[in-house]
N, C-alpha and C. Protein backbone atom coordinates (compact mmCIF):
# COMPACT_ATOMS: atom_id res chain seq x y z
N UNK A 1 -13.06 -47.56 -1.21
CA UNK A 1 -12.57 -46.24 -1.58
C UNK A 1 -12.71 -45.30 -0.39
N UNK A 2 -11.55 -44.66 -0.14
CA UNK A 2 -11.71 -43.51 0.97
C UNK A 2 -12.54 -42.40 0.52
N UNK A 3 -13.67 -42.34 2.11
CA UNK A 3 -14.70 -40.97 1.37
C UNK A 3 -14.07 -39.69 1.38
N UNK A 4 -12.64 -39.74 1.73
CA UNK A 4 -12.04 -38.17 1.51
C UNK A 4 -10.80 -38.07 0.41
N UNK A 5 -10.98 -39.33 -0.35
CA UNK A 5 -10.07 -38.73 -1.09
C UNK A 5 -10.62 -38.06 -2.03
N UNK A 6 -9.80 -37.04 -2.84
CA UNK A 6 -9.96 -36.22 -4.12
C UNK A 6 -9.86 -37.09 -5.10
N UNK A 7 -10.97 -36.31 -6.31
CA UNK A 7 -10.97 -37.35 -7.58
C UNK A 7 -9.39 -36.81 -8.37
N UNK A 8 -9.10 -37.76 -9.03
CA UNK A 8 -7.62 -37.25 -9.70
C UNK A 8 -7.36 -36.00 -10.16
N UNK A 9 -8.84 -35.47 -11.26
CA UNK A 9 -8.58 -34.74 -12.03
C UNK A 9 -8.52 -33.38 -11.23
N UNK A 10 -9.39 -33.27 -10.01
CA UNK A 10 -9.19 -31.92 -8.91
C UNK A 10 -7.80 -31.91 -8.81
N UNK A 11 -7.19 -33.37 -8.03
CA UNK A 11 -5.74 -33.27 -7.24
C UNK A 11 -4.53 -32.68 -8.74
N UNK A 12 -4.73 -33.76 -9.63
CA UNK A 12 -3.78 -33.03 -10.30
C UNK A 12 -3.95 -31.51 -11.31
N UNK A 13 -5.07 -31.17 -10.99
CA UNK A 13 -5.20 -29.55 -12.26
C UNK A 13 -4.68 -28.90 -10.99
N UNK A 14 -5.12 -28.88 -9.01
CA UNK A 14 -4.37 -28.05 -8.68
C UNK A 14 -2.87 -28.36 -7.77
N UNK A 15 -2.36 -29.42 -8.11
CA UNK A 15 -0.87 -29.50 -8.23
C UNK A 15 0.10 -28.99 -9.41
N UNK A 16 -1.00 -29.34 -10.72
CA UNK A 16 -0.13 -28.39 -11.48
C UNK A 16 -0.20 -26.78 -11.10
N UNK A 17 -1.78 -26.60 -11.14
CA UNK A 17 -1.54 -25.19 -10.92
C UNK A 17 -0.49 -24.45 -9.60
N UNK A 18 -0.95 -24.81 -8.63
CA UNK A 18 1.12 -24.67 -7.55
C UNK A 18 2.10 -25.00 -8.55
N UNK A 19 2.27 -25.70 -9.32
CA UNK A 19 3.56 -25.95 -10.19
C UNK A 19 3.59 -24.81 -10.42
N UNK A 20 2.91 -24.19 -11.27
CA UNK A 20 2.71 -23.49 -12.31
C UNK A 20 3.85 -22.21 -11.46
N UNK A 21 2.63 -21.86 -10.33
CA UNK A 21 2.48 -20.67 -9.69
C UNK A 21 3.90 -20.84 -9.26
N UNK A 22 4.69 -21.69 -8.70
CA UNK A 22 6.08 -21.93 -8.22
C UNK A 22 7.18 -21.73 -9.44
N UNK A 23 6.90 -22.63 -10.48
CA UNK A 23 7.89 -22.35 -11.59
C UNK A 23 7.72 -21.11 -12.20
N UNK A 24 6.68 -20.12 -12.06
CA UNK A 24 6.30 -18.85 -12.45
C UNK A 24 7.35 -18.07 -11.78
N UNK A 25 7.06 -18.14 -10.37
CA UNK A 25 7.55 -17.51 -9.46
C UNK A 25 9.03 -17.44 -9.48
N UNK A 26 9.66 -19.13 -9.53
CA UNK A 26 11.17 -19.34 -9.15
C UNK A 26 11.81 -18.47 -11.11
N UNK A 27 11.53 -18.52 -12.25
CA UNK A 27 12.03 -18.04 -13.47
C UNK A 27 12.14 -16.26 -12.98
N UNK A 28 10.77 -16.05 -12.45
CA UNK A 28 10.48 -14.13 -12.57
C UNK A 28 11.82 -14.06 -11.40
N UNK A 29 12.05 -14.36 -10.21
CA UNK A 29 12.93 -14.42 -9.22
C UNK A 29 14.44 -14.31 -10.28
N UNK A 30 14.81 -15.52 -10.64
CA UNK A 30 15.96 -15.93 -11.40
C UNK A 30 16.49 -15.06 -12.72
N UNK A 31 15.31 -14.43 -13.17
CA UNK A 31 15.64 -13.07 -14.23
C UNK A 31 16.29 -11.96 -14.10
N UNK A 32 15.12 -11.70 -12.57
CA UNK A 32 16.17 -10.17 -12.26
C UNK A 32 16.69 -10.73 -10.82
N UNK A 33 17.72 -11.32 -10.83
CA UNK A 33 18.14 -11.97 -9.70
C UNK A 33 18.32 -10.37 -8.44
N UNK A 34 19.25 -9.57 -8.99
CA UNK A 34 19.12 -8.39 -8.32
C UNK A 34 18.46 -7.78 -7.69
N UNK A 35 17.12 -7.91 -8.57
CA UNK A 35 16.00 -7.23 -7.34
C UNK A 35 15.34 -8.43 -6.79
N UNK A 36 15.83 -9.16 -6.70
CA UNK A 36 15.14 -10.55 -6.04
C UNK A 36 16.15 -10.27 -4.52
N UNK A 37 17.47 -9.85 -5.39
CA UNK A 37 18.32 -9.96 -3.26
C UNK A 37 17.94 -8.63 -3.08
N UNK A 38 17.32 -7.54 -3.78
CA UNK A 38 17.17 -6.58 -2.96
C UNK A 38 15.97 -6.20 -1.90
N UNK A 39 15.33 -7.00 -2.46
CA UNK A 39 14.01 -7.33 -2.24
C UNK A 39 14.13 -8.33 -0.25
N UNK A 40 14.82 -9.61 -0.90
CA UNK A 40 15.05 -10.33 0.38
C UNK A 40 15.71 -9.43 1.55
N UNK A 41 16.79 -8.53 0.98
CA UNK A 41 17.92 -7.62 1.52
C UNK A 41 16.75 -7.03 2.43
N UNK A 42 15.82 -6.14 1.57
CA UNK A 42 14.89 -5.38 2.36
C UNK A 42 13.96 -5.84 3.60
N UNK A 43 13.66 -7.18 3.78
CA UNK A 43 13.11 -7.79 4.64
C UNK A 43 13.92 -7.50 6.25
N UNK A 44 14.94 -7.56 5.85
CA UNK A 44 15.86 -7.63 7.00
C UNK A 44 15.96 -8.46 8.41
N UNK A 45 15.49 -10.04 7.90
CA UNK A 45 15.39 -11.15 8.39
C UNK A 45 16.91 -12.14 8.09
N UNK A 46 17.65 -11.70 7.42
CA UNK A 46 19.40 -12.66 7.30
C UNK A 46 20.26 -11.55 7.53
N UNK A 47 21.21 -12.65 8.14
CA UNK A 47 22.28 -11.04 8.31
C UNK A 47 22.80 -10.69 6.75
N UNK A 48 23.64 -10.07 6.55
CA UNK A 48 23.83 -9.22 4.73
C UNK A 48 24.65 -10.44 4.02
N UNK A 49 25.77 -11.11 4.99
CA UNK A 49 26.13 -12.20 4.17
C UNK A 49 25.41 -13.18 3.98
N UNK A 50 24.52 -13.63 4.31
CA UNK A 50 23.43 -14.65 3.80
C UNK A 50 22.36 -14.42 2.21
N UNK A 51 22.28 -13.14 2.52
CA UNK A 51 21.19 -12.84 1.87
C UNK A 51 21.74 -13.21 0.26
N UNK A 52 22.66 -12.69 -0.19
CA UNK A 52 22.86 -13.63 -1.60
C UNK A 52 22.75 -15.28 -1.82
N UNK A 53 23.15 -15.60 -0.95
CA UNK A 53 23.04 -17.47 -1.06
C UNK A 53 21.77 -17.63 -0.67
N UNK A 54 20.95 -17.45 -0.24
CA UNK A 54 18.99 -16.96 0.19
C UNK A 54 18.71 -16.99 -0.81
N UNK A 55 19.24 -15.39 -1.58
CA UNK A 55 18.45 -15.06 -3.34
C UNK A 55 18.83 -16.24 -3.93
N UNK A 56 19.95 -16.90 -4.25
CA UNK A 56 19.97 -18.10 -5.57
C UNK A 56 19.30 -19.33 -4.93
N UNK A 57 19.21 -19.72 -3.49
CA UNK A 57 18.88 -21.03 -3.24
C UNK A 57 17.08 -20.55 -3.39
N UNK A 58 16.69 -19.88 -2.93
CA UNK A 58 15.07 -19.77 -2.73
C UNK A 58 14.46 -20.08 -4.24
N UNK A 59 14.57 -19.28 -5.34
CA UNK A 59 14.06 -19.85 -6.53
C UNK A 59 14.90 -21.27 -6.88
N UNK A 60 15.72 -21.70 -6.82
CA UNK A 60 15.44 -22.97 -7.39
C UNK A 60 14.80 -23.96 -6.25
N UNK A 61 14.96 -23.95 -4.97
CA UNK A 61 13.98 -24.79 -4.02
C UNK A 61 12.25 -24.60 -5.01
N UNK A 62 12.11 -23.17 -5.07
CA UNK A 62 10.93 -23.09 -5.70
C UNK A 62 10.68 -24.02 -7.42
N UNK A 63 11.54 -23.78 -7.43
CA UNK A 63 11.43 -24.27 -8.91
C UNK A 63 11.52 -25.85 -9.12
N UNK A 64 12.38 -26.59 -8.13
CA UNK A 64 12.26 -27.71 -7.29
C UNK A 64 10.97 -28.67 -7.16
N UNK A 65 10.39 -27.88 -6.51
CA UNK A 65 8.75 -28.12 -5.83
C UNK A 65 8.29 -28.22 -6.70
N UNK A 66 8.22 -27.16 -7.94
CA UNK A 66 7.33 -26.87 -8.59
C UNK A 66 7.00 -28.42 -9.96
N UNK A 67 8.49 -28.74 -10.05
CA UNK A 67 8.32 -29.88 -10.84
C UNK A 67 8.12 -31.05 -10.21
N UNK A 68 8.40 -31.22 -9.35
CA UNK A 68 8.03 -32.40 -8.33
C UNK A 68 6.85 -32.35 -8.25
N UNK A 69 5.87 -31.41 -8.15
CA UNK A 69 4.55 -31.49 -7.93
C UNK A 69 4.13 -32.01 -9.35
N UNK A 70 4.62 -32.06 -10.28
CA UNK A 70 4.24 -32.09 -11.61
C UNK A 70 4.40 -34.18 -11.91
N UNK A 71 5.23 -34.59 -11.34
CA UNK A 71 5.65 -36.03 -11.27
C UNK A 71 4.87 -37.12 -10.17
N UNK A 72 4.19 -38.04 -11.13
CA UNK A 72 3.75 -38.90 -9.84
C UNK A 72 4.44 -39.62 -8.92
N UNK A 73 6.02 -39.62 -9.31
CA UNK A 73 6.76 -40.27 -8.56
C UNK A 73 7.43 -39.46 -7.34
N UNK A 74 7.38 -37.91 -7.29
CA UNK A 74 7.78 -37.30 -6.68
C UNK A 74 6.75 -36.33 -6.08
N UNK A 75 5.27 -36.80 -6.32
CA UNK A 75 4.66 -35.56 -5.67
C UNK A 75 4.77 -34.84 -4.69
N UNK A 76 5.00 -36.40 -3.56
CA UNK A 76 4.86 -36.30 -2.07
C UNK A 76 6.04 -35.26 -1.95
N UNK A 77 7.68 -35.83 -2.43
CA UNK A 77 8.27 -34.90 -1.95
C UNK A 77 7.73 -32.51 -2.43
N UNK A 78 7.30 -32.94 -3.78
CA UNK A 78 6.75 -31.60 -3.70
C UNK A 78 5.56 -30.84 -3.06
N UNK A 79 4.71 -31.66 -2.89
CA UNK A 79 4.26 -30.91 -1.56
C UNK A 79 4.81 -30.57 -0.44
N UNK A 80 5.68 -31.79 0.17
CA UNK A 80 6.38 -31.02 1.33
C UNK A 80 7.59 -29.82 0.82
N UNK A 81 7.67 -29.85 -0.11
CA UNK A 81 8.98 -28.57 -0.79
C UNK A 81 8.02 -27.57 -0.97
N UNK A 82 6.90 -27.55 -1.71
CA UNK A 82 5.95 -26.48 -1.80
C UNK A 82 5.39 -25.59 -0.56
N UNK A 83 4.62 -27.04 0.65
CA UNK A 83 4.43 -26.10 1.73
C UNK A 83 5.49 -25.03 2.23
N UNK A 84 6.62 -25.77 2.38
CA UNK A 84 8.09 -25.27 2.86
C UNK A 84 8.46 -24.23 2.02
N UNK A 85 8.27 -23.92 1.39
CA UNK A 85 8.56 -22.49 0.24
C UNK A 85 7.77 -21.35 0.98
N UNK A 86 6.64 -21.70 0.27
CA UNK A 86 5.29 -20.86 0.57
C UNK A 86 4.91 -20.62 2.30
N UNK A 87 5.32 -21.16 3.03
CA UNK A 87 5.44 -21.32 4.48
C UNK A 87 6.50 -20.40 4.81
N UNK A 88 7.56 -20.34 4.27
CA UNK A 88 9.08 -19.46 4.59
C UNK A 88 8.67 -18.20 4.14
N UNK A 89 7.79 -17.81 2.89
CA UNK A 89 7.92 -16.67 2.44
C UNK A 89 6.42 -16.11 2.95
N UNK A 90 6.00 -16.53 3.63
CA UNK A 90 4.80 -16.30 4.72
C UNK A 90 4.85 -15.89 6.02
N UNK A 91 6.18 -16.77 6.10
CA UNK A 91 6.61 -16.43 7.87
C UNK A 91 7.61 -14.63 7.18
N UNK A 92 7.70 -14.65 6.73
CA UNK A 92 8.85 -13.69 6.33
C UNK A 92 8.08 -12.06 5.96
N UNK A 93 7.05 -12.97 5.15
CA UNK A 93 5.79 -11.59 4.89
C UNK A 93 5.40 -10.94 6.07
N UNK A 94 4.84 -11.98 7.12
CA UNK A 94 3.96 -11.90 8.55
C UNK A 94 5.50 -11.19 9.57
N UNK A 95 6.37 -11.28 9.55
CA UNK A 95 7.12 -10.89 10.39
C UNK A 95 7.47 -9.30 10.10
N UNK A 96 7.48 -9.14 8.98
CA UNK A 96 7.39 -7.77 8.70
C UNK A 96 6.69 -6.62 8.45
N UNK A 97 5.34 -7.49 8.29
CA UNK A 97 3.78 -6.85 8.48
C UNK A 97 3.98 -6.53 10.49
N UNK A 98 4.23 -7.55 11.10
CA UNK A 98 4.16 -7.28 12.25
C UNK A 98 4.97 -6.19 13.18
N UNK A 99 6.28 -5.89 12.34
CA UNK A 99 7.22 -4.93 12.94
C UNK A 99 6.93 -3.52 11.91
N UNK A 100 5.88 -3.55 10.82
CA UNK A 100 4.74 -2.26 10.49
C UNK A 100 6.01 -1.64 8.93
N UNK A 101 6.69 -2.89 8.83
CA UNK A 101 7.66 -2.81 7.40
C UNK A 101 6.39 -3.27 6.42
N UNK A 102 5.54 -2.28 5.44
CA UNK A 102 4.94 -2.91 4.56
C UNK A 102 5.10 -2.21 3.16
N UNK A 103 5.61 -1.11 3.37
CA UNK A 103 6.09 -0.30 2.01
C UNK A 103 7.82 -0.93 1.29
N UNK A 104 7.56 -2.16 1.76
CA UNK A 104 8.99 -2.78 0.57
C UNK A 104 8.15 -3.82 -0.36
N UNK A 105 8.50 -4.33 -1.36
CA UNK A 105 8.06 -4.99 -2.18
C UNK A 105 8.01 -6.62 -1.61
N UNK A 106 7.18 -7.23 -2.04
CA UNK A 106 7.16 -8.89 -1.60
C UNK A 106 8.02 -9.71 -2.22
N UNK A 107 8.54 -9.57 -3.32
CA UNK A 107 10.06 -10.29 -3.76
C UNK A 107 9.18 -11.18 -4.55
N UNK A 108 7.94 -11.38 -4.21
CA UNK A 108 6.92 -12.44 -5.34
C UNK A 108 7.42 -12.63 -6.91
N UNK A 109 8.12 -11.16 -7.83
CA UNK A 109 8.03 -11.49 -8.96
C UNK A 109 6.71 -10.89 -9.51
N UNK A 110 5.87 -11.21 -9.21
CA UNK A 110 4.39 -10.98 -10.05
C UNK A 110 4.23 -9.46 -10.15
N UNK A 111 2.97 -9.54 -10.73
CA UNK A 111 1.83 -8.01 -11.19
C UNK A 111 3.02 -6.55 -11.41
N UNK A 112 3.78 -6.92 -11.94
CA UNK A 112 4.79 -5.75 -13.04
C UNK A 112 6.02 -5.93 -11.57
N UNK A 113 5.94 -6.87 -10.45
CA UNK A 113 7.40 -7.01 -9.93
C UNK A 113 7.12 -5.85 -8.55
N UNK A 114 5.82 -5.41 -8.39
CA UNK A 114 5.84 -4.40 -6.85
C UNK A 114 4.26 -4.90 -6.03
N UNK A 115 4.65 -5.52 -5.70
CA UNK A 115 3.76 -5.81 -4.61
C UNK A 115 3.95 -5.49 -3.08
N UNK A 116 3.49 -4.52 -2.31
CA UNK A 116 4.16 -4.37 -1.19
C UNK A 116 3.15 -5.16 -0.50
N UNK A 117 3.82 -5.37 0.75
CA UNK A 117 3.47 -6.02 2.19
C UNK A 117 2.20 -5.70 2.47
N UNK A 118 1.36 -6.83 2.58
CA UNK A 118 0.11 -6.35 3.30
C UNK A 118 -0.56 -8.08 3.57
N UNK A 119 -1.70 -8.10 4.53
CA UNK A 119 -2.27 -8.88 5.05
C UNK A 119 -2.73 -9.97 3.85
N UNK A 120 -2.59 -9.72 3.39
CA UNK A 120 -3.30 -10.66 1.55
C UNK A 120 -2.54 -11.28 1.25
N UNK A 121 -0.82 -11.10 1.28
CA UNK A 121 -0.25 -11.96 1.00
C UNK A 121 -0.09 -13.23 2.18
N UNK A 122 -0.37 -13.40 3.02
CA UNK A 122 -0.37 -14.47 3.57
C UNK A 122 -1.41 -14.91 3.54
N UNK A 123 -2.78 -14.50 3.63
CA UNK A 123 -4.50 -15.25 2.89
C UNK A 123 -3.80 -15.97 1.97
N UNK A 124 -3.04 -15.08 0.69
CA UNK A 124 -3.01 -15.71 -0.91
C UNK A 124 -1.99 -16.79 -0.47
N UNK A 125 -1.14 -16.86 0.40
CA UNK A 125 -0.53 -18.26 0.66
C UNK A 125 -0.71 -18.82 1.29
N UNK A 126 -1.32 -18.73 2.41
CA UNK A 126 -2.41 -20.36 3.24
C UNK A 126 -3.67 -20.66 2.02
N UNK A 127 -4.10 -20.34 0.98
CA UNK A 127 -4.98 -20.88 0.21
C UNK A 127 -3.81 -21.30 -0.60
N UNK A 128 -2.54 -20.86 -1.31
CA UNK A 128 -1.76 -21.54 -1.85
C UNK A 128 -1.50 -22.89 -1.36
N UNK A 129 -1.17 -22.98 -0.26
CA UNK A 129 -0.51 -23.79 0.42
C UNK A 129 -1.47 -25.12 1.01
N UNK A 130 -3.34 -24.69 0.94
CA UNK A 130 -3.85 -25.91 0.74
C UNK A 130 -4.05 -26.33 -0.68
N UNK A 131 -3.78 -25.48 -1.19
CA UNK A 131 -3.78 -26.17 -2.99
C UNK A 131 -2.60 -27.14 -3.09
N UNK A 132 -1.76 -27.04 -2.61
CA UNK A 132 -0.68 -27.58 -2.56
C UNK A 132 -0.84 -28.96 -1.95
N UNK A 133 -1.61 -29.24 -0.67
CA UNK A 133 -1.89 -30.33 -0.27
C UNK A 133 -3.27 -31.56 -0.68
N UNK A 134 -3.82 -30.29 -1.55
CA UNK A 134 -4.51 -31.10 -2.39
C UNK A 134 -4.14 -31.68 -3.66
N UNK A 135 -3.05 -31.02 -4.33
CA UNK A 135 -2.63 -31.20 -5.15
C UNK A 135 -1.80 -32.21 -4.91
N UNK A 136 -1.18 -32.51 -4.01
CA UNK A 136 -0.07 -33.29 -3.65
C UNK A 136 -0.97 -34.88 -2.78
N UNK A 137 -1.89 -35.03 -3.13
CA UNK A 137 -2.65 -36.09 -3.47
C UNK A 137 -2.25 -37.00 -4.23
N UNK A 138 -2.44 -38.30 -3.93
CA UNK A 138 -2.39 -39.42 -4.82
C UNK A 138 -3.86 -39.21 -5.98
N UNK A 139 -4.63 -39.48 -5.48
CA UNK A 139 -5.89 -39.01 -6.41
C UNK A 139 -6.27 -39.87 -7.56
N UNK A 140 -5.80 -41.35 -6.89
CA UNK A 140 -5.49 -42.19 -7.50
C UNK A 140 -7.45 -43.76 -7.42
N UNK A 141 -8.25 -42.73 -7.13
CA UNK A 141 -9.18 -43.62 -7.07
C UNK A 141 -9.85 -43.91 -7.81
N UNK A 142 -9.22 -43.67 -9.25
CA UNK A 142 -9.76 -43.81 -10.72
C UNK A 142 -8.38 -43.57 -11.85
N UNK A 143 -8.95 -44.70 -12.86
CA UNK A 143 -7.99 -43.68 -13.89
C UNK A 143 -8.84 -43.23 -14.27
N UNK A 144 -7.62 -42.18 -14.98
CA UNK A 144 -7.54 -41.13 -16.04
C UNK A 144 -8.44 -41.35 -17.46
N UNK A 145 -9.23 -40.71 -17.74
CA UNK A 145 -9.44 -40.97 -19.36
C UNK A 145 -8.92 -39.16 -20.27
N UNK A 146 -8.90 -39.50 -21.91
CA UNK A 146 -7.95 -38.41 -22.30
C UNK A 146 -8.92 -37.11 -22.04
N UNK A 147 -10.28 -37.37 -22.27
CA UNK A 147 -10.92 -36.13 -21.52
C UNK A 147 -10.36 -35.09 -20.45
N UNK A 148 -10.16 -36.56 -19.25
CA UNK A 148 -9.93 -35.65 -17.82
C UNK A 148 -8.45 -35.03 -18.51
N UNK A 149 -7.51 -35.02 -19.00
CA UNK A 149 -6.38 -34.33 -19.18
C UNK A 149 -6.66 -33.30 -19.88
N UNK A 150 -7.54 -32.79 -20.41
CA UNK A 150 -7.99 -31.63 -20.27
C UNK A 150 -8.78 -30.83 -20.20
N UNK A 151 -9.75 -31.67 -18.95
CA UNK A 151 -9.95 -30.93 -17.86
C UNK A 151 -8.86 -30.72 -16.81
N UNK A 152 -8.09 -31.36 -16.49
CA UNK A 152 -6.77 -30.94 -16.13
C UNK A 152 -6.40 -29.80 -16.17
N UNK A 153 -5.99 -29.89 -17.60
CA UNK A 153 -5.20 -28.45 -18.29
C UNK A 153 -6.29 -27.26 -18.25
N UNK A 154 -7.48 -27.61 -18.10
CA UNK A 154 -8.59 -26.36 -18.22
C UNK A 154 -8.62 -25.94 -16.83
N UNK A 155 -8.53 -26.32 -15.73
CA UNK A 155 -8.76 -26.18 -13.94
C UNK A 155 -7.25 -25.75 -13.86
N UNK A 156 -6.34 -26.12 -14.36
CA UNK A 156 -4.93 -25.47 -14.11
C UNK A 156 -4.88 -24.27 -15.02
N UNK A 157 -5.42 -23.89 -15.75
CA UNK A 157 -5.44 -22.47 -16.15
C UNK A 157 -6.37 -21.34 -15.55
N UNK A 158 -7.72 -21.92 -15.10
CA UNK A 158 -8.50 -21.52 -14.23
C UNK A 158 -8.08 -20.68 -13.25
N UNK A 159 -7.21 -21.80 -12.29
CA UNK A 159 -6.22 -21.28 -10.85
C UNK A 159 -5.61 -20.58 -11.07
N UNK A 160 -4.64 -20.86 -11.89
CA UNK A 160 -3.25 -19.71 -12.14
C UNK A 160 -4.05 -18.34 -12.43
N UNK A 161 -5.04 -18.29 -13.85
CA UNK A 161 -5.96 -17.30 -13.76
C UNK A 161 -5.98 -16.24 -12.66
N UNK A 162 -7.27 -17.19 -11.69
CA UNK A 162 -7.54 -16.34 -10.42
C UNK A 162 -6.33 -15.76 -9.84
N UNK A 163 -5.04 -16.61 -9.81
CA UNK A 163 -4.03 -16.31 -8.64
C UNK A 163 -3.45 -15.09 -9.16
N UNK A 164 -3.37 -14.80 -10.72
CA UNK A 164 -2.61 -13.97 -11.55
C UNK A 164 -3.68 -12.51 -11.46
N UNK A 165 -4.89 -12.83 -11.45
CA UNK A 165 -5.89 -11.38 -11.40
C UNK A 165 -5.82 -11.19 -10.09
N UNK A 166 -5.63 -11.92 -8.59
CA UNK A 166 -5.37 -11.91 -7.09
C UNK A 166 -4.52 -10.78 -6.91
N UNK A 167 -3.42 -11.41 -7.32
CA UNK A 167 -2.05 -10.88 -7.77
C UNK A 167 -2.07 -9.25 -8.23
N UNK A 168 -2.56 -9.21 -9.15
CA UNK A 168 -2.88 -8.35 -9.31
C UNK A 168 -3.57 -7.07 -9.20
N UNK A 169 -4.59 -8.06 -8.35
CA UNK A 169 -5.59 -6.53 -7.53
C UNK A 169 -4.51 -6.40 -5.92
N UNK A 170 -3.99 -7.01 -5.80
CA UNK A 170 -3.26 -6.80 -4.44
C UNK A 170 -1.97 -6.03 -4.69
N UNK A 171 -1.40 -6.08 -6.25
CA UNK A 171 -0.13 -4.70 -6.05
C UNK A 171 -1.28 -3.38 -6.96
N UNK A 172 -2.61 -3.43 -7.51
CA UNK A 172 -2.94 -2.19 -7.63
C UNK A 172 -3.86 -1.63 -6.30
N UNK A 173 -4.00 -2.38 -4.96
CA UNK A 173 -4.73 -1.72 -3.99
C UNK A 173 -4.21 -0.19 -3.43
N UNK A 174 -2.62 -0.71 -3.32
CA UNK A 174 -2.01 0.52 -2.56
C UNK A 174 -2.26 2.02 -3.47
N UNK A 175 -2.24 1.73 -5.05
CA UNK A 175 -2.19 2.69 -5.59
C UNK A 175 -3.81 3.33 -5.97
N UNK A 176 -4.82 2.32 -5.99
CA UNK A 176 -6.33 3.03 -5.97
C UNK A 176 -6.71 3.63 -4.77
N UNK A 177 -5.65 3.77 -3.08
CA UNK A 177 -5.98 3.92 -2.03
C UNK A 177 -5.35 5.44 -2.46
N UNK A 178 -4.31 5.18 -3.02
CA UNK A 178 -3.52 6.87 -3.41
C UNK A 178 -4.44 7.79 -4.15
N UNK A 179 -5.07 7.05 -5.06
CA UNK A 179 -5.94 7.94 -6.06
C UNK A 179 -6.85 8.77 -5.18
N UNK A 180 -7.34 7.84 -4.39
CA UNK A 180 -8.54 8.01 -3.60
C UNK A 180 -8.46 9.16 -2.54
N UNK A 181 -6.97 9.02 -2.26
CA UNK A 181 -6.82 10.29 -1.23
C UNK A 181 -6.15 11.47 -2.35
C-alpha cells in the first residue's frame, strides 16, 4: 500500500464536495445567465464578442467537472476539468486584483450573488483546487463499507458548509469595513 495515498472515504467526501461547490456554482451562473456575462463583461479580460460564448461555455465546463468528479470512471478527467475551471477563474480574479479592479463582483454566484474582488478569492481557490486533487484520488486502498457512505455524505456537507460560511464572510467584509468607517 502507498504511504501517501488517501483513505477513500477523505478522497471521495472531498471530490464530492468540489462537485458540489462546481455544480452549485455552474446552476447559480446558468440562472441569471445575464449577470453572469455582466459580471465576466466587467473583468475586461475577452474582447466584447467573446464574452457571451465565455458566459454559456464556463458554467457548463463547470458543471462538467463537477459530475465527473462524482464518477469513478471519470474522476481523473474531473480533476483535471476542475483544476482548469478554478485555475481560469483565479487567473482572472488575480489579474484584476492586480490592475486595482476590485469593486466589480466575482461572477462566483454565491453569498446573495456580490462578492467583489479581493485577495480571498484566490486563497478560497488554491484550497479549492487542492480539494480537488485530493478528491480526484483513486482512494482505492480499501473498500467501502455502508457506514463510510455516510461518512461520505457527512464530510461533504461539512466542506460545502465551511466553503458556503467562507463565502460568505468574504462578500459581508467589504460591507462591515463600511459600517466601521
Amino acid at each position: 500500500m502507498d504511504a501517501l495515498a488517501l483513505d477513500p472515504v477523505l478522497a471521495r467526501a472531498c471530490g464530492a464536495a468540489i462537485a458540489v461547490v462546481l455544480l452549485t456554482g455552474a446552476w447559480q451562473k446558468l440562472r441569471d445567465l445575464a449577470v453572469f456575462e455582466a459580471s465576466v463583461d466587467l473583468y475586461r479580460l475577452l474582447p466584447e464578442a467573446l464574452v457571451p460564448l465565455f458566459a454559456r461555455a464556463f458554467p457548463v465546463l463547470e458543471a462538467v467537472a463537477g459530475v465527473a468528479l462524482l464518477l469513478d470512471a471519470t474522476r481523473s478527467v474531473g480533476l483535471v476539468l476542475s483544476v482548469a475551471v478554478l485555475g481560469l477563474a483565479t487567473a482572472g480574479v488575480v489579474a484584476n486584483l492586480l490592475r486595482g479592479h476590485t469593486d466589480i463582483d466575482c461572477g462566483c454566484g454565491g453569498a446573495g450573488g456580490h462578492t467583489t474582488l479581493s485577495w480571498a478569492l484566490p486563497a478560497r481557490n488554491t484550497l479549492l483546487m487542492i480539494l480537488a486533487v485530493l478528491g480526484g484520488q483513486d482512494g482505492g486502498s480499501r473498500d467501502l463499507m455502508w457506514i463510510d457512505y455516510l461518512t461520505v455524505a457527512g464530510g461533504t456537507l461539512a466542506l460545502f458548509g465551511l466553503y458556503a460560511t467562507a463565502n460568505q464572510l468574504m462578500a459581508n467584509h467589504p460591507r462591515l469595513i463600511q459600517l466601521r468607517n
